[in-house]
PDBML (XML) file of the C-alpha atoms, coordinates in Angstrom:
<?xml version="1.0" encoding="UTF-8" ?>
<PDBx:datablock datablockName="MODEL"
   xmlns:PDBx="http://pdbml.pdb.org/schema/pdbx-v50.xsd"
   xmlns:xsi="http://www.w3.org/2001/XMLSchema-instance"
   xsi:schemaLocation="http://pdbml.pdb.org/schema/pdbx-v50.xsd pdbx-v50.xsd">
   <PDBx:atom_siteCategory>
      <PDBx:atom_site id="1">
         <PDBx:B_iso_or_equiv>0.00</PDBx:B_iso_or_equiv>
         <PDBx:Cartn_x>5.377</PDBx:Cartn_x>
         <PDBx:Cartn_y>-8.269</PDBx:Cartn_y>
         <PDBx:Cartn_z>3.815</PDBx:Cartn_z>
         <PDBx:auth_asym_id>A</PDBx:auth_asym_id>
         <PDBx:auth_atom_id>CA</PDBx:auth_atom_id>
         <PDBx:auth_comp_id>UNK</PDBx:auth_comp_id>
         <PDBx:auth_seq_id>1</PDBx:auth_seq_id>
         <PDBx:group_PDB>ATOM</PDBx:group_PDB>
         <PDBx:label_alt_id xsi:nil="true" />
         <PDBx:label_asym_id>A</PDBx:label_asym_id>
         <PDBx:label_atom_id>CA</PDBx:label_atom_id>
         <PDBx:label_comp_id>UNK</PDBx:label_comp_id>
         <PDBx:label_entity_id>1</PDBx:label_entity_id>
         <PDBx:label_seq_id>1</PDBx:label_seq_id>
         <PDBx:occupancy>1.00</PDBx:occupancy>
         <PDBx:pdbx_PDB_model_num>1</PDBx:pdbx_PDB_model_num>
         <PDBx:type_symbol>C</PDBx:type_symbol>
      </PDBx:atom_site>
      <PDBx:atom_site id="2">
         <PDBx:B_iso_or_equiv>0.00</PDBx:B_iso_or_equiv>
         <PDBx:Cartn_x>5.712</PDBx:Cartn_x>
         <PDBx:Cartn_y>-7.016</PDBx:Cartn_y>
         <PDBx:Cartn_z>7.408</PDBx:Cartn_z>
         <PDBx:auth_asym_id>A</PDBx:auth_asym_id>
         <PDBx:auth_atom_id>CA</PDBx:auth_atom_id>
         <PDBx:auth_comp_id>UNK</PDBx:auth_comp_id>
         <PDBx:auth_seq_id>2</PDBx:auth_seq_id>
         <PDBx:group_PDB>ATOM</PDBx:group_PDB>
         <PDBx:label_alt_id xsi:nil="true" />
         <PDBx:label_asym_id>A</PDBx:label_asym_id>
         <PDBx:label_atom_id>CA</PDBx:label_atom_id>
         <PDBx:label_comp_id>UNK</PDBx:label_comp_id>
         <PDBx:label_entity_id>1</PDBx:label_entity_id>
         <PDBx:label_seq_id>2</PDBx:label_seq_id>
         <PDBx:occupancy>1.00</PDBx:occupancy>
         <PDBx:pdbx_PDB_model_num>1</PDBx:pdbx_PDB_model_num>
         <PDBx:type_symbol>C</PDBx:type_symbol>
      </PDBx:atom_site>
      <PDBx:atom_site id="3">
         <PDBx:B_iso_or_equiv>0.00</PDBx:B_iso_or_equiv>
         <PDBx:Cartn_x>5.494</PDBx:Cartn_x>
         <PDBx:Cartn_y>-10.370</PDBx:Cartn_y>
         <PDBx:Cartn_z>10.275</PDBx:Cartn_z>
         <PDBx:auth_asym_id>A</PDBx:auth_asym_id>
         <PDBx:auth_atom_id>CA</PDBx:auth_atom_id>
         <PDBx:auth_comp_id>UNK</PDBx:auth_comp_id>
         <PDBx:auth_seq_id>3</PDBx:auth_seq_id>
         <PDBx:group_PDB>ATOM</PDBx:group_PDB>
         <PDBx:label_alt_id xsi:nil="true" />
         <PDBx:label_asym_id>A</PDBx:label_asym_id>
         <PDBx:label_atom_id>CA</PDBx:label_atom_id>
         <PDBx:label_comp_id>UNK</PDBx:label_comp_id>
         <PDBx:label_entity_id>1</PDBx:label_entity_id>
         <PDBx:label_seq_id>3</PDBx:label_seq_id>
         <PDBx:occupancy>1.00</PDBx:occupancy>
         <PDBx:pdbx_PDB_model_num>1</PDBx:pdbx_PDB_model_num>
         <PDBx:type_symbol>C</PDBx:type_symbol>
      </PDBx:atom_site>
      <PDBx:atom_site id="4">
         <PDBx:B_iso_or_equiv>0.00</PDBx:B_iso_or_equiv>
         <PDBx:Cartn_x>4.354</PDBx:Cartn_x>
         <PDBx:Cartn_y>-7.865</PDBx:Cartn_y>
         <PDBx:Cartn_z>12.604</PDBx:Cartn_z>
         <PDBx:auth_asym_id>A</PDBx:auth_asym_id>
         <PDBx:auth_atom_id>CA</PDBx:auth_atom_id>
         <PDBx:auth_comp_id>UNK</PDBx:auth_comp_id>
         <PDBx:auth_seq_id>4</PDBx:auth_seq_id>
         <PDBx:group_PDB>ATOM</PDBx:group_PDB>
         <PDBx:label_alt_id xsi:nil="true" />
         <PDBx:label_asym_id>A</PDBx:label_asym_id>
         <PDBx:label_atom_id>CA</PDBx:label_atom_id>
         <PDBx:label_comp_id>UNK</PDBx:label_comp_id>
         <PDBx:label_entity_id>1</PDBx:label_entity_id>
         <PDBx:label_seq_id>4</PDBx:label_seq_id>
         <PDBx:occupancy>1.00</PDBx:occupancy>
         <PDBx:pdbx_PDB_model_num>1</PDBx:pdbx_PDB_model_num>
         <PDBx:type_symbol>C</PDBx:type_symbol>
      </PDBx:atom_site>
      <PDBx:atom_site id="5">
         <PDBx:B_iso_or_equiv>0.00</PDBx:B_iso_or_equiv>
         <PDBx:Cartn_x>0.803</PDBx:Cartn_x>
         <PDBx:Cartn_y>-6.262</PDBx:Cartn_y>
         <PDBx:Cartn_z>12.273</PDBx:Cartn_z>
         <PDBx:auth_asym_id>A</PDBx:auth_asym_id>
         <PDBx:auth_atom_id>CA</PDBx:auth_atom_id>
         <PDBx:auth_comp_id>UNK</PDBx:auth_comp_id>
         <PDBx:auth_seq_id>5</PDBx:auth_seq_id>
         <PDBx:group_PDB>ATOM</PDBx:group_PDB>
         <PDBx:label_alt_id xsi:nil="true" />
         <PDBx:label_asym_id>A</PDBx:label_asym_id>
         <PDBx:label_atom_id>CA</PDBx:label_atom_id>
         <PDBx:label_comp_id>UNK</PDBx:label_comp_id>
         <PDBx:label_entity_id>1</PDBx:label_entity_id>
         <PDBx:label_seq_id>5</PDBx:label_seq_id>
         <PDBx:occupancy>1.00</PDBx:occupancy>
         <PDBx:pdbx_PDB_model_num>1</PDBx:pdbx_PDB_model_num>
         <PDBx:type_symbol>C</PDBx:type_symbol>
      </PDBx:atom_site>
      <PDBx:atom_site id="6">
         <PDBx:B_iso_or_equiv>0.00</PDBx:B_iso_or_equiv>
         <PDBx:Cartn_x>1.030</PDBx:Cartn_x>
         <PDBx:Cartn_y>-2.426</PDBx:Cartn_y>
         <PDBx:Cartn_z>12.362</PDBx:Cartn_z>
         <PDBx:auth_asym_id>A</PDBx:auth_asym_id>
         <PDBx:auth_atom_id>CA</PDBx:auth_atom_id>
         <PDBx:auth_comp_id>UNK</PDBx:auth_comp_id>
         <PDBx:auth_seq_id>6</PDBx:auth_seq_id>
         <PDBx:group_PDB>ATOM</PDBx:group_PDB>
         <PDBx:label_alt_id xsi:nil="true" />
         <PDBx:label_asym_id>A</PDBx:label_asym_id>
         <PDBx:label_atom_id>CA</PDBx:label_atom_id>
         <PDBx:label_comp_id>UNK</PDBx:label_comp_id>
         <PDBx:label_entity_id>1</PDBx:label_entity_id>
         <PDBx:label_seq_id>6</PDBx:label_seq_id>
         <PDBx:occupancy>1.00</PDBx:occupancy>
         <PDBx:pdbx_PDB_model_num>1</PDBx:pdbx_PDB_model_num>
         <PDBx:type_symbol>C</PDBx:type_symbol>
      </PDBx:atom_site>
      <PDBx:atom_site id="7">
         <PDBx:B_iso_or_equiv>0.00</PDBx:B_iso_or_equiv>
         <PDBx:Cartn_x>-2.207</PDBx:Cartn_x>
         <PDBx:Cartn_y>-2.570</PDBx:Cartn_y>
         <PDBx:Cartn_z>14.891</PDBx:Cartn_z>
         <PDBx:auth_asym_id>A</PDBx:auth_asym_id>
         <PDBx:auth_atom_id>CA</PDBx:auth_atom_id>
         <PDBx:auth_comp_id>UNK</PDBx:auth_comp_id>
         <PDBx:auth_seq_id>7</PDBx:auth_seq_id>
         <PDBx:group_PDB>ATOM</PDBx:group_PDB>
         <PDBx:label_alt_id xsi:nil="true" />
         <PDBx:label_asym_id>A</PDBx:label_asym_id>
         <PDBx:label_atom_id>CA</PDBx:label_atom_id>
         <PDBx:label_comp_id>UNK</PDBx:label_comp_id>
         <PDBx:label_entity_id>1</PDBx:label_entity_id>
         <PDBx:label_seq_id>7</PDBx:label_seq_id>
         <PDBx:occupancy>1.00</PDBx:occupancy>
         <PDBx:pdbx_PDB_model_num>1</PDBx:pdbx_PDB_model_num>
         <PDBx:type_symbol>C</PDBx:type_symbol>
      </PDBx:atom_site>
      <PDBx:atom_site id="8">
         <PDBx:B_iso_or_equiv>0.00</PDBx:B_iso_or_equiv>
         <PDBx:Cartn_x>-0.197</PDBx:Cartn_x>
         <PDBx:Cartn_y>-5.420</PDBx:Cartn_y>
         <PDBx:Cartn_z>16.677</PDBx:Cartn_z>
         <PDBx:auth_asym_id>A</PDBx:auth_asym_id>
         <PDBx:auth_atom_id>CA</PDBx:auth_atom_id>
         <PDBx:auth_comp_id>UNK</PDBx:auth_comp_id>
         <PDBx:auth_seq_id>8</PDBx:auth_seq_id>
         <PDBx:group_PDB>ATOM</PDBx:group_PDB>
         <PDBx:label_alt_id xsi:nil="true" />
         <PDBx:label_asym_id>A</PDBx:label_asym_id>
         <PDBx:label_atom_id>CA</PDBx:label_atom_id>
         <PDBx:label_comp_id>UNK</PDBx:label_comp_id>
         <PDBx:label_entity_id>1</PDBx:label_entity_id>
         <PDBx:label_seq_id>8</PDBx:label_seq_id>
         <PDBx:occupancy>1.00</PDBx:occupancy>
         <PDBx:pdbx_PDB_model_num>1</PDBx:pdbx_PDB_model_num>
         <PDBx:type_symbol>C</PDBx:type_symbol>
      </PDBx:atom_site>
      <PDBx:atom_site id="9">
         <PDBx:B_iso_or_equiv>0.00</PDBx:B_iso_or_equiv>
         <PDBx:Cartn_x>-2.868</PDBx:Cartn_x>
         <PDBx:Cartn_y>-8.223</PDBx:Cartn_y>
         <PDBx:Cartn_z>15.700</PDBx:Cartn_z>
         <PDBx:auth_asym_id>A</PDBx:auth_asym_id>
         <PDBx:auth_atom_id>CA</PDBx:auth_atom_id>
         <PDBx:auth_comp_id>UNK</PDBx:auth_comp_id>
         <PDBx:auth_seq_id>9</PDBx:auth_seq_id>
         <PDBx:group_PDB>ATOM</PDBx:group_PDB>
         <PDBx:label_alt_id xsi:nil="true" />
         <PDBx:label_asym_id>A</PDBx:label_asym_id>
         <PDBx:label_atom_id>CA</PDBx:label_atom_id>
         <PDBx:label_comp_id>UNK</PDBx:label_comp_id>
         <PDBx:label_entity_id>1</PDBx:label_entity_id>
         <PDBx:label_seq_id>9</PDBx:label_seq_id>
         <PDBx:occupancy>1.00</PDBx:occupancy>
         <PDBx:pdbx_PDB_model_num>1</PDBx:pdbx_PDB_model_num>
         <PDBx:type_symbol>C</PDBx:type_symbol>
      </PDBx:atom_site>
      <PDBx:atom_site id="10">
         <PDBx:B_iso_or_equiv>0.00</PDBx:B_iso_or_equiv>
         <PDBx:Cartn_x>-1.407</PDBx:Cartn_x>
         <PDBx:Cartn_y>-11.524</PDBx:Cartn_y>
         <PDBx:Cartn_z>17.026</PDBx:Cartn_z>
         <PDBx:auth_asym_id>A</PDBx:auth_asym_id>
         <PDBx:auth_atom_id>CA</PDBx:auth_atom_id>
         <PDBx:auth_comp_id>UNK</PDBx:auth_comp_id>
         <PDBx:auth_seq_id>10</PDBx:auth_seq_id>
         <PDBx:group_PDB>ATOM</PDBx:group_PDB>
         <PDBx:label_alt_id xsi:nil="true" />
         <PDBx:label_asym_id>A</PDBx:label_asym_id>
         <PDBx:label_atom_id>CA</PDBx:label_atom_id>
         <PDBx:label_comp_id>UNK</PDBx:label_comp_id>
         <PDBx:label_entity_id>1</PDBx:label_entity_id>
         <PDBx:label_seq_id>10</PDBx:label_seq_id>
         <PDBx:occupancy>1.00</PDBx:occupancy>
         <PDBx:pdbx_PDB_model_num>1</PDBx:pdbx_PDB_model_num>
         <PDBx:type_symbol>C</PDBx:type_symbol>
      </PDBx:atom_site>
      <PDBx:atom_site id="11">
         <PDBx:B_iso_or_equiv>0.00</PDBx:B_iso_or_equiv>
         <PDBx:Cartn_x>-0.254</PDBx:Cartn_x>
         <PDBx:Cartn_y>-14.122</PDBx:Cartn_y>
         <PDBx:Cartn_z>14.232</PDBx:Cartn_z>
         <PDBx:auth_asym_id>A</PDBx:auth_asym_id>
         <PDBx:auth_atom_id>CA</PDBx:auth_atom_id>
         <PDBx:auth_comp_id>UNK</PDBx:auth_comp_id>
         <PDBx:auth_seq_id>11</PDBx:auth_seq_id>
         <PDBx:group_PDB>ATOM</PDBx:group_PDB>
         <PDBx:label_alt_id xsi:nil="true" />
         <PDBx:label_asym_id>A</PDBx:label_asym_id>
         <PDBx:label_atom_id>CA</PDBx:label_atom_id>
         <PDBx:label_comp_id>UNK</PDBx:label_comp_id>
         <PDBx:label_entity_id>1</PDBx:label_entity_id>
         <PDBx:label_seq_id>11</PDBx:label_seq_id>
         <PDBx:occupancy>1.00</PDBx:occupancy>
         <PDBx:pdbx_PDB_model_num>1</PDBx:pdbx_PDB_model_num>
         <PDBx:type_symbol>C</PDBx:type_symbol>
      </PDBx:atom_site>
      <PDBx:atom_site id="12">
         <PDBx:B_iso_or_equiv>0.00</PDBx:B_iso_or_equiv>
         <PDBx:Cartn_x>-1.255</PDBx:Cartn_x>
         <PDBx:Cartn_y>-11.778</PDBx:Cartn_y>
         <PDBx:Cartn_z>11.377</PDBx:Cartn_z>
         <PDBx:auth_asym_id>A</PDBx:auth_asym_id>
         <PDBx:auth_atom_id>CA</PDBx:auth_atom_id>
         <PDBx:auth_comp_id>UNK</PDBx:auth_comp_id>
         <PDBx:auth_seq_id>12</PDBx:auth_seq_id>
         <PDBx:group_PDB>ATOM</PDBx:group_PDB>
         <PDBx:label_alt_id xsi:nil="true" />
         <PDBx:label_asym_id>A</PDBx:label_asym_id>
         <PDBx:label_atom_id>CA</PDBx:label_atom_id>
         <PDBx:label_comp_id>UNK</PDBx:label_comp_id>
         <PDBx:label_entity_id>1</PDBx:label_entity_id>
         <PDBx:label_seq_id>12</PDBx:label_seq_id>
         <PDBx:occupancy>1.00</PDBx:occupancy>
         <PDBx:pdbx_PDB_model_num>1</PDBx:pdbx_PDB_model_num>
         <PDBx:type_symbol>C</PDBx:type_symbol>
      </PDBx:atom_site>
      <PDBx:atom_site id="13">
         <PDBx:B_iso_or_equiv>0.00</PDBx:B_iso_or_equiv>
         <PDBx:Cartn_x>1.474</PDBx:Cartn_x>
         <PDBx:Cartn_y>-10.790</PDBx:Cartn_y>
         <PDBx:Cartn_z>8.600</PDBx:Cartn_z>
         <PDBx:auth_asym_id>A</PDBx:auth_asym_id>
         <PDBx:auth_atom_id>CA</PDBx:auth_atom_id>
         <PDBx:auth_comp_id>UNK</PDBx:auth_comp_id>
         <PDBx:auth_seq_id>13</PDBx:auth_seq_id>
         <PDBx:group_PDB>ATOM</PDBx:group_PDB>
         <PDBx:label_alt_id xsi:nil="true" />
         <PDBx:label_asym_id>A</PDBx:label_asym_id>
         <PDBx:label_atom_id>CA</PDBx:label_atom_id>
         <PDBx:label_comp_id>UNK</PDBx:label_comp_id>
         <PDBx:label_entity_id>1</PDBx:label_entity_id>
         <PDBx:label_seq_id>13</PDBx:label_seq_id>
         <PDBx:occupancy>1.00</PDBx:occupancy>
         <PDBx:pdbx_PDB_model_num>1</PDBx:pdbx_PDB_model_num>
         <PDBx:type_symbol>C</PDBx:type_symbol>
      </PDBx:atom_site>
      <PDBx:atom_site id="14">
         <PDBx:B_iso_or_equiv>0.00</PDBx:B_iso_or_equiv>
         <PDBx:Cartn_x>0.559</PDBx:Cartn_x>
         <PDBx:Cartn_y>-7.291</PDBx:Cartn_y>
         <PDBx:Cartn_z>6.650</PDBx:Cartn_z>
         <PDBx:auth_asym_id>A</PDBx:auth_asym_id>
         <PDBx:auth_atom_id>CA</PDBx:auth_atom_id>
         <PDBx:auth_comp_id>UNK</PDBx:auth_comp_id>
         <PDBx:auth_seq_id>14</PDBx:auth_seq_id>
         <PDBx:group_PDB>ATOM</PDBx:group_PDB>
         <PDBx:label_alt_id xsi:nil="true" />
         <PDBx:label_asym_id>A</PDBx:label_asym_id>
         <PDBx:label_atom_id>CA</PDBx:label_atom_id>
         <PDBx:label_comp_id>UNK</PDBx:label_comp_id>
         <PDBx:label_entity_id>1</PDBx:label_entity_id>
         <PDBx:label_seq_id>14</PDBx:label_seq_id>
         <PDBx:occupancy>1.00</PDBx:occupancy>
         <PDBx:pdbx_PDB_model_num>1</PDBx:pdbx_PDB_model_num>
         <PDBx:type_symbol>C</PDBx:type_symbol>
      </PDBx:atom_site>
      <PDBx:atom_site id="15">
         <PDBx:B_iso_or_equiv>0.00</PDBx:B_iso_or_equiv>
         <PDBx:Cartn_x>1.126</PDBx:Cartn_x>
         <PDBx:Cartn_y>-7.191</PDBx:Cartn_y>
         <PDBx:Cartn_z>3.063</PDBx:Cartn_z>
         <PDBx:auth_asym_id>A</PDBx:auth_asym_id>
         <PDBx:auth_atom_id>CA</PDBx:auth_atom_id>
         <PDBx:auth_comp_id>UNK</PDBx:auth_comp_id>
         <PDBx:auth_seq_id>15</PDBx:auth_seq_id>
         <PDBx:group_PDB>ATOM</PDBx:group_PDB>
         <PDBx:label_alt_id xsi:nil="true" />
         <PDBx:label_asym_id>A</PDBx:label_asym_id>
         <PDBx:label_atom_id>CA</PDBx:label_atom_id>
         <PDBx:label_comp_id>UNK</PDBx:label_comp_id>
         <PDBx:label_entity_id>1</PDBx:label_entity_id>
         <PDBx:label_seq_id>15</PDBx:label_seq_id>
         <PDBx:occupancy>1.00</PDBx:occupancy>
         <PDBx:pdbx_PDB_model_num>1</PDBx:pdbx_PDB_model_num>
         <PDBx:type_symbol>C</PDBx:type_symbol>
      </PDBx:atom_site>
      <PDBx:atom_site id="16">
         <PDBx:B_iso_or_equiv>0.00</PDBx:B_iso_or_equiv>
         <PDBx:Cartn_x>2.623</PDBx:Cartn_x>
         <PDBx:Cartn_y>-3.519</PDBx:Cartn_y>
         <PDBx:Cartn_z>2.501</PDBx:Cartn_z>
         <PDBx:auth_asym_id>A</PDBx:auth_asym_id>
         <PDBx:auth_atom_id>CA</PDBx:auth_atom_id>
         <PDBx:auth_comp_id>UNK</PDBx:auth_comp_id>
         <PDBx:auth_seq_id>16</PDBx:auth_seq_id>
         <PDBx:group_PDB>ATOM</PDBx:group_PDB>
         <PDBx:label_alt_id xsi:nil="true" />
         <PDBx:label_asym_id>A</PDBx:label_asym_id>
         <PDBx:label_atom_id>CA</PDBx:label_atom_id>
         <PDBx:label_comp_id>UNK</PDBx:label_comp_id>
         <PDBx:label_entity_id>1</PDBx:label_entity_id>
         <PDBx:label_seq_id>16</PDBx:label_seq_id>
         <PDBx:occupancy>1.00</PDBx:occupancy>
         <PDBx:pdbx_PDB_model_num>1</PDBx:pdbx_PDB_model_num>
         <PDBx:type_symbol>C</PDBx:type_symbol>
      </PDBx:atom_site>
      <PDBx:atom_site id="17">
         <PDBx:B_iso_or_equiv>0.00</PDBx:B_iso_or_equiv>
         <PDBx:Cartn_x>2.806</PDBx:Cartn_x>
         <PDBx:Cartn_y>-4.097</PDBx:Cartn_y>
         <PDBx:Cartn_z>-0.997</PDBx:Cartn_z>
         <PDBx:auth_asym_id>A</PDBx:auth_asym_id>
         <PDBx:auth_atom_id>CA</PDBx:auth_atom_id>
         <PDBx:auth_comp_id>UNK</PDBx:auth_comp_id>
         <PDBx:auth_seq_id>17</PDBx:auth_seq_id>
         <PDBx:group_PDB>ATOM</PDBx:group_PDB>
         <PDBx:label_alt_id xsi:nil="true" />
         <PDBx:label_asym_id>A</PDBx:label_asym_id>
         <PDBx:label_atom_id>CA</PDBx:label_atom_id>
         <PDBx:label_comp_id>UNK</PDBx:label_comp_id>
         <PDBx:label_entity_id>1</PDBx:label_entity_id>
         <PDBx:label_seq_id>17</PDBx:label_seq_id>
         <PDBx:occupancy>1.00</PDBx:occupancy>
         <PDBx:pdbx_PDB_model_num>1</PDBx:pdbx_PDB_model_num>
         <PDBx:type_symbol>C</PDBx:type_symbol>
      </PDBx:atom_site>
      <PDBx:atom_site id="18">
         <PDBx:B_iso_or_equiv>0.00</PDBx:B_iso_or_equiv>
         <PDBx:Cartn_x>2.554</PDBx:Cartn_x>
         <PDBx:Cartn_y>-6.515</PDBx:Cartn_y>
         <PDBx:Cartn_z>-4.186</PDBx:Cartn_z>
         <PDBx:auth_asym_id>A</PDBx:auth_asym_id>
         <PDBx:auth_atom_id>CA</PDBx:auth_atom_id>
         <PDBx:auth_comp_id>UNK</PDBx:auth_comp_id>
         <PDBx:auth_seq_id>18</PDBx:auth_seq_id>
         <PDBx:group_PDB>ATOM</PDBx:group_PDB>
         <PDBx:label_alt_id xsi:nil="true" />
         <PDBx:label_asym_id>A</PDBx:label_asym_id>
         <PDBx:label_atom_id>CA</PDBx:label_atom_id>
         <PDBx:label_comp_id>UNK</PDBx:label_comp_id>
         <PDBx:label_entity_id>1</PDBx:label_entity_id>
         <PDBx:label_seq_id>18</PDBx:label_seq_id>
         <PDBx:occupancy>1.00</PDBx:occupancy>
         <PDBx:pdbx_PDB_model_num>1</PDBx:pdbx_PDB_model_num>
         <PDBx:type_symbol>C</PDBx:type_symbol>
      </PDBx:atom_site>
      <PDBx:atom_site id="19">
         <PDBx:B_iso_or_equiv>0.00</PDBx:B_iso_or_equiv>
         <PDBx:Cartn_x>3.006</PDBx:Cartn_x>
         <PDBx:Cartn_y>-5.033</PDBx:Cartn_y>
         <PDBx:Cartn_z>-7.705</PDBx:Cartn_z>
         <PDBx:auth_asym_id>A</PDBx:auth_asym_id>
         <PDBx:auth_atom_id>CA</PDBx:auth_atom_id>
         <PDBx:auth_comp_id>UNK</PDBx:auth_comp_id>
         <PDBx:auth_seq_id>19</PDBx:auth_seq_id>
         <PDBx:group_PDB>ATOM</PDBx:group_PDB>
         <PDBx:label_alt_id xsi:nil="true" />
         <PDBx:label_asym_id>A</PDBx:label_asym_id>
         <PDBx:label_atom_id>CA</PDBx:label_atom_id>
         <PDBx:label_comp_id>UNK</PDBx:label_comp_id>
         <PDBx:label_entity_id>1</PDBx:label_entity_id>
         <PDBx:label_seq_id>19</PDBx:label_seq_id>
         <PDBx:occupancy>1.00</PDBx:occupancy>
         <PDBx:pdbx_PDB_model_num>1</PDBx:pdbx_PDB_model_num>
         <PDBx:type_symbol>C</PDBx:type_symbol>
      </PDBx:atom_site>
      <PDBx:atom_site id="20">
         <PDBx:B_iso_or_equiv>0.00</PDBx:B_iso_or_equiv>
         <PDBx:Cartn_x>3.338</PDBx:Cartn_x>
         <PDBx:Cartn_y>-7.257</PDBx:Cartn_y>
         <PDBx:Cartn_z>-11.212</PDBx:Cartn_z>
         <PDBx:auth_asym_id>A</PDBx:auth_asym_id>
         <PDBx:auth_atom_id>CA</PDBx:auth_atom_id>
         <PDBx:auth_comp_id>UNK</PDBx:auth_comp_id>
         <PDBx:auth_seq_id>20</PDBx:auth_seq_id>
         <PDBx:group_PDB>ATOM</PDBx:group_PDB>
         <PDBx:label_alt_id xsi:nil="true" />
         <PDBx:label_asym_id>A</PDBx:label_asym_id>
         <PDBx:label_atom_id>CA</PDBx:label_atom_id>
         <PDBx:label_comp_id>UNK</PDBx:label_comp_id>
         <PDBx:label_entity_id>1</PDBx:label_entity_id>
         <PDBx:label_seq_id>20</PDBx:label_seq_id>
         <PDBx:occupancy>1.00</PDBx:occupancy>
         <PDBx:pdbx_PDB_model_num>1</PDBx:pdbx_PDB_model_num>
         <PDBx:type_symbol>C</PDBx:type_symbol>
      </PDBx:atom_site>
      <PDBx:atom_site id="21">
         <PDBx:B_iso_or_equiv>0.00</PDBx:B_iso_or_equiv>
         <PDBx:Cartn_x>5.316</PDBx:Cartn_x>
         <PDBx:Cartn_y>-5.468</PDBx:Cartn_y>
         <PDBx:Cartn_z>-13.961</PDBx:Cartn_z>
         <PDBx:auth_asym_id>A</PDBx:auth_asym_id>
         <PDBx:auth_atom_id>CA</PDBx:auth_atom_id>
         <PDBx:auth_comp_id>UNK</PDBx:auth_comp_id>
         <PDBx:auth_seq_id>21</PDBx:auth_seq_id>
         <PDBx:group_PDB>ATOM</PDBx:group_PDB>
         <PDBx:label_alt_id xsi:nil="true" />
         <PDBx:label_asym_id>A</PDBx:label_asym_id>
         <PDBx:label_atom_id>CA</PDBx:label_atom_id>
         <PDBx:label_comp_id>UNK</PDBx:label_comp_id>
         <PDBx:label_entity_id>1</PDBx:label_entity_id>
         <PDBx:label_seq_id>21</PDBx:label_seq_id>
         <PDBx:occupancy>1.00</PDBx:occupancy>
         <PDBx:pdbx_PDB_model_num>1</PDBx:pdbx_PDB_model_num>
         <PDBx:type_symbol>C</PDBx:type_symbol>
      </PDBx:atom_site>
      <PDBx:atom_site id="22">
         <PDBx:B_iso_or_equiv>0.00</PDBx:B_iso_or_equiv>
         <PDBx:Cartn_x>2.972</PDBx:Cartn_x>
         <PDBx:Cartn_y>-3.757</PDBx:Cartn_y>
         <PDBx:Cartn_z>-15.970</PDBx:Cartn_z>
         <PDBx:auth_asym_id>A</PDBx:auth_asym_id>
         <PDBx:auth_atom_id>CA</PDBx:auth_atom_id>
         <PDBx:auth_comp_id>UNK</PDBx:auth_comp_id>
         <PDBx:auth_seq_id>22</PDBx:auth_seq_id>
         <PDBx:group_PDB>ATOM</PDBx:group_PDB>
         <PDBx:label_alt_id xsi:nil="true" />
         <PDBx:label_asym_id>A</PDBx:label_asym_id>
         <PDBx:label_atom_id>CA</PDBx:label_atom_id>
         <PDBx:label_comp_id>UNK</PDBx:label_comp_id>
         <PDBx:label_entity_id>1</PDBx:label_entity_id>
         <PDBx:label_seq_id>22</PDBx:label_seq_id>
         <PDBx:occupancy>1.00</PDBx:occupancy>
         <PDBx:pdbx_PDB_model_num>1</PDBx:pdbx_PDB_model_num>
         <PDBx:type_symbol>C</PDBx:type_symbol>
      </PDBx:atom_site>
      <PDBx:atom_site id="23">
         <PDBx:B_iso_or_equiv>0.00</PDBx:B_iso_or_equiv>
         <PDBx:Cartn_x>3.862</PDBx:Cartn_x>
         <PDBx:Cartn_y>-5.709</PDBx:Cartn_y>
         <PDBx:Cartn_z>-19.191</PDBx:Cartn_z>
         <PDBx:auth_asym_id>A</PDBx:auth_asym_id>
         <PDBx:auth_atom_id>CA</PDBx:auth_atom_id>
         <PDBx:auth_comp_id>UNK</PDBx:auth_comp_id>
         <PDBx:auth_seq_id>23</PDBx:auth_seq_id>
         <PDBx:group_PDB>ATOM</PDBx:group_PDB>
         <PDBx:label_alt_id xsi:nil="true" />
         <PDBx:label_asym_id>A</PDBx:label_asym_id>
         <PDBx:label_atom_id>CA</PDBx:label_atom_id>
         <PDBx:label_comp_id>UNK</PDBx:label_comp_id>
         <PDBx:label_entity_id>1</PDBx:label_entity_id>
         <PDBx:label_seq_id>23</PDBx:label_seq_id>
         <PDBx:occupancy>1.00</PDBx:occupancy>
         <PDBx:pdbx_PDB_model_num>1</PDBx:pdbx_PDB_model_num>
         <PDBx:type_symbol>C</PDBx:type_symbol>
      </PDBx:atom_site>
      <PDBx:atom_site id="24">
         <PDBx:B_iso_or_equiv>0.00</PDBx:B_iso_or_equiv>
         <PDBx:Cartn_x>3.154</PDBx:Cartn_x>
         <PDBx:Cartn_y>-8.677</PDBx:Cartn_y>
         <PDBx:Cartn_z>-16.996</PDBx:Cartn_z>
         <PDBx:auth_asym_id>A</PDBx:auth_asym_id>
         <PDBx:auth_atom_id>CA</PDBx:auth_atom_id>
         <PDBx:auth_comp_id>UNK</PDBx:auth_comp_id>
         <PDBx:auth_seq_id>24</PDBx:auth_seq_id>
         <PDBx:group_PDB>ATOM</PDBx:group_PDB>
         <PDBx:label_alt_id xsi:nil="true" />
         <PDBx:label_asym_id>A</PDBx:label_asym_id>
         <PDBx:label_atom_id>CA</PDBx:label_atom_id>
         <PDBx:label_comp_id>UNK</PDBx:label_comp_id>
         <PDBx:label_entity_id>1</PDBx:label_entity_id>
         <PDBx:label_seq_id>24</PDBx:label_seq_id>
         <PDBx:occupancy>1.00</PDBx:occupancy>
         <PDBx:pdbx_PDB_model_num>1</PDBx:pdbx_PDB_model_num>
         <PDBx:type_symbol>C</PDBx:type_symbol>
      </PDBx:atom_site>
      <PDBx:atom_site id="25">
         <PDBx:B_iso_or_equiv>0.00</PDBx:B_iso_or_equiv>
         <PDBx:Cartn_x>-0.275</PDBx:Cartn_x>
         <PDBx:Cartn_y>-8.193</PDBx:Cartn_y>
         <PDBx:Cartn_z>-16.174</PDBx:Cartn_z>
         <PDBx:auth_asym_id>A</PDBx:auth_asym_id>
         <PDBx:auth_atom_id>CA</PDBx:auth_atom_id>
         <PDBx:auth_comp_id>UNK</PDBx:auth_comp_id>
         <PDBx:auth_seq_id>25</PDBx:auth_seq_id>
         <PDBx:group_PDB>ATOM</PDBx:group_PDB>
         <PDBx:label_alt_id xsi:nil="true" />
         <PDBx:label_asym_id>A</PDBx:label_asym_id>
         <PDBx:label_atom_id>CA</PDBx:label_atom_id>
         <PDBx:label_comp_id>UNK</PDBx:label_comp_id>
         <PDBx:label_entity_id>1</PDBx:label_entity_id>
         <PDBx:label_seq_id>25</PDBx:label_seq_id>
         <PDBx:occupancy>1.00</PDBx:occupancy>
         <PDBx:pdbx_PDB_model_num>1</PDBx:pdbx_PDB_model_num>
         <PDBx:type_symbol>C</PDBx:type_symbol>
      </PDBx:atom_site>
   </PDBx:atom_siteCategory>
</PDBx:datablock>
């Protein structure tokens, strides 16, 4: 998770990336 937008958008985190273990899923 970035705290900083990439576009700059005030207050809004950006999730870069979420992955579950595939034998999780």
């Amino acid at each position: 998770i970035g705290l900083t937008h990439p576009k700059g958008l005030a207050g809004c985190a950006y999730l870069y990336d979420i992955e579950v273990l595939p034998e999780r899923r």
